[in-house]
Protein backbone atom coordinates (compact mmCIF):
# COMPACT_ATOMS: atom_id res chain seq x y z
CA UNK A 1 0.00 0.00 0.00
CA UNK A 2 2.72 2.45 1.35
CA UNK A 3 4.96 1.46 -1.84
CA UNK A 4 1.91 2.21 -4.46
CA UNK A 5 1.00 5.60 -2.60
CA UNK A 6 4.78 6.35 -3.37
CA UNK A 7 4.63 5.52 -6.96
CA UNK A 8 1.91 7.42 -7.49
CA UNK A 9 3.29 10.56 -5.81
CA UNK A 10 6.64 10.14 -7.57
CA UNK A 11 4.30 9.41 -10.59
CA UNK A 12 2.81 12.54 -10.12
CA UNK A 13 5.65 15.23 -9.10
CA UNK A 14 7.58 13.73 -12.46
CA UNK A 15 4.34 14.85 -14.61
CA UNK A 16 3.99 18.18 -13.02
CA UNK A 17 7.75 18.57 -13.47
CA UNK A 18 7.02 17.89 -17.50
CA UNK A 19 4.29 20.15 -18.00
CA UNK A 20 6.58 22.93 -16.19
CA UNK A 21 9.30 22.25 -18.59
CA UNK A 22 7.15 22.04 -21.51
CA UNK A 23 5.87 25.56 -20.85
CA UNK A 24 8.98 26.74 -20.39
CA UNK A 25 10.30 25.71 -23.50
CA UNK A 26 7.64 27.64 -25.52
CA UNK A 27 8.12 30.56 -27.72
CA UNK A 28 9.43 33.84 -25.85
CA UNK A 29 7.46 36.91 -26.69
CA UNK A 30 10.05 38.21 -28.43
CA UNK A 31 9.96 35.39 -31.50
CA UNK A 32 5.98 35.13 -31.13
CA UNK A 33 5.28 38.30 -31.72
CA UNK A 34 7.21 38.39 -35.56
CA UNK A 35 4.99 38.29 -38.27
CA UNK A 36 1.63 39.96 -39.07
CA UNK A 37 -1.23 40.39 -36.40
CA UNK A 38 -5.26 41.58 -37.43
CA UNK A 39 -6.81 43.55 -34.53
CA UNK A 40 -10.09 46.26 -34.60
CA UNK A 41 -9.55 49.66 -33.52
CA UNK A 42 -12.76 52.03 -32.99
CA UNK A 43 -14.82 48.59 -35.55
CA UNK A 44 -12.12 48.99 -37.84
CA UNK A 45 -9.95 46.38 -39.14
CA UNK A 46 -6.38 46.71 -38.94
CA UNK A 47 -3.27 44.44 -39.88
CA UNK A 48 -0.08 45.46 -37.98
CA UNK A 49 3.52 43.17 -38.69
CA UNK A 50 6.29 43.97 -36.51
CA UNK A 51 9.79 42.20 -37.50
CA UNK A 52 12.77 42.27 -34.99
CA UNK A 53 12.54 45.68 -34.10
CA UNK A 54 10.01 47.60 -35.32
CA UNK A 55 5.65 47.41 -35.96
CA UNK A 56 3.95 48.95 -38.75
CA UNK A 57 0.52 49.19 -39.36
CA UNK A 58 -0.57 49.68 -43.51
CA UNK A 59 1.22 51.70 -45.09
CA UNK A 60 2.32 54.31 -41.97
CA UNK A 61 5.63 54.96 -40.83
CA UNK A 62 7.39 52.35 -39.00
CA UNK A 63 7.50 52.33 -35.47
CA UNK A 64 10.80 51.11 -33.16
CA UNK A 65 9.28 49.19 -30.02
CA UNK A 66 11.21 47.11 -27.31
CA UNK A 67 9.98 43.93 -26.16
CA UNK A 68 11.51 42.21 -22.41
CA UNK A 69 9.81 39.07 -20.83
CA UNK A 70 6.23 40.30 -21.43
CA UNK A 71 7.05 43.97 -21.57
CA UNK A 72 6.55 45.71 -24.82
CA UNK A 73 7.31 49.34 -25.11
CA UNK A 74 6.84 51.21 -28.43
CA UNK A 75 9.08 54.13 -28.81
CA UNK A 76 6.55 56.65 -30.65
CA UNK A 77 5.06 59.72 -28.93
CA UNK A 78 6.93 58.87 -25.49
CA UNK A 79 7.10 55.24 -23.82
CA UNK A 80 3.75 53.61 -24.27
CA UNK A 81 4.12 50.23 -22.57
CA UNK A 82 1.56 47.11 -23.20
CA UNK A 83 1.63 43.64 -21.11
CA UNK A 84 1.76 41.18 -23.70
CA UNK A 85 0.20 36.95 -23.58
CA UNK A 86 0.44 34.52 -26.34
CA UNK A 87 -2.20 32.24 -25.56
CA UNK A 88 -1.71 30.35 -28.66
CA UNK A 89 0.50 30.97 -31.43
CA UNK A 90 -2.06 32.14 -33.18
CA UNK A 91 -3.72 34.72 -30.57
CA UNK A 92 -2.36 37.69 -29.19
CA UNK A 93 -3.55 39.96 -26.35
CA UNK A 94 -1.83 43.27 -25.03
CA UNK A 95 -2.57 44.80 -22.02
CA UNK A 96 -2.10 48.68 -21.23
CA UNK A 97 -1.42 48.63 -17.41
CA UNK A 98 -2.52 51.34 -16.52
CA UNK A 99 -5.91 52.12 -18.54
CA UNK A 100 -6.86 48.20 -18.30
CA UNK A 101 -7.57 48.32 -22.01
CA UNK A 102 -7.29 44.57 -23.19
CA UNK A 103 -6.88 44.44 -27.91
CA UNK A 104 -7.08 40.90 -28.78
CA UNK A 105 -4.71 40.23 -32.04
CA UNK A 106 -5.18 36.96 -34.77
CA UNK A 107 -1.95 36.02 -36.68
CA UNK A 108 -2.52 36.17 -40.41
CA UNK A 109 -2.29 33.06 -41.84
């Protein structure tokens, strides 16, 4: 009895050990976030792609941004800084902390 208990708990710790690894291995935000994102601003469709350093949305001006752990901080118009989730690699959200304001992103295929 005392010896199945065991396995079980060793069983157990080894599995929650895996799944801890296994989300640790995932993409940082700094290689999920390449490529080109679709968002709504104000009901309006937008398409933004930001490469290794900077996001551009149509056909404006590039715009440098900065992205550490979750932290991303575009460089236009002063430091605006957005909390930024993957959670999948095809959905983006991005957080302003200090307005609350949640804009949910879909990778372009």
């Amino acid at each position: 009895m005392v010896q199945t208990l065991t396995k079980s708990l060793f069983t157990l710790i080894c599995a929650v050990l895996l799944l801890q690894g296994c989300t640790a291995m995932g993409p940082r935000p700094a290689e999920a976030i390449l490529g080109s994102w679709q968002t709504t601003v104000g009901k309006f469709p937008m398409v933004v792609t930001y490469d290794l350093d900077t996001v551009q949305s149509g056909s404006n001006s590039p715009i440098a941004y900065e992205i550490a752990g979750d932290e991303l901080t575009y460089a236009q118009g002063g430091k605006q800084v957005r909390m930024v989730s993957f959670t999948s690699a095809g959905e983006m959200i991005q957080t302003d902390p200090i307005t609350g304001t949640v804009h949910h992103f879909s990778r372009v295929p």
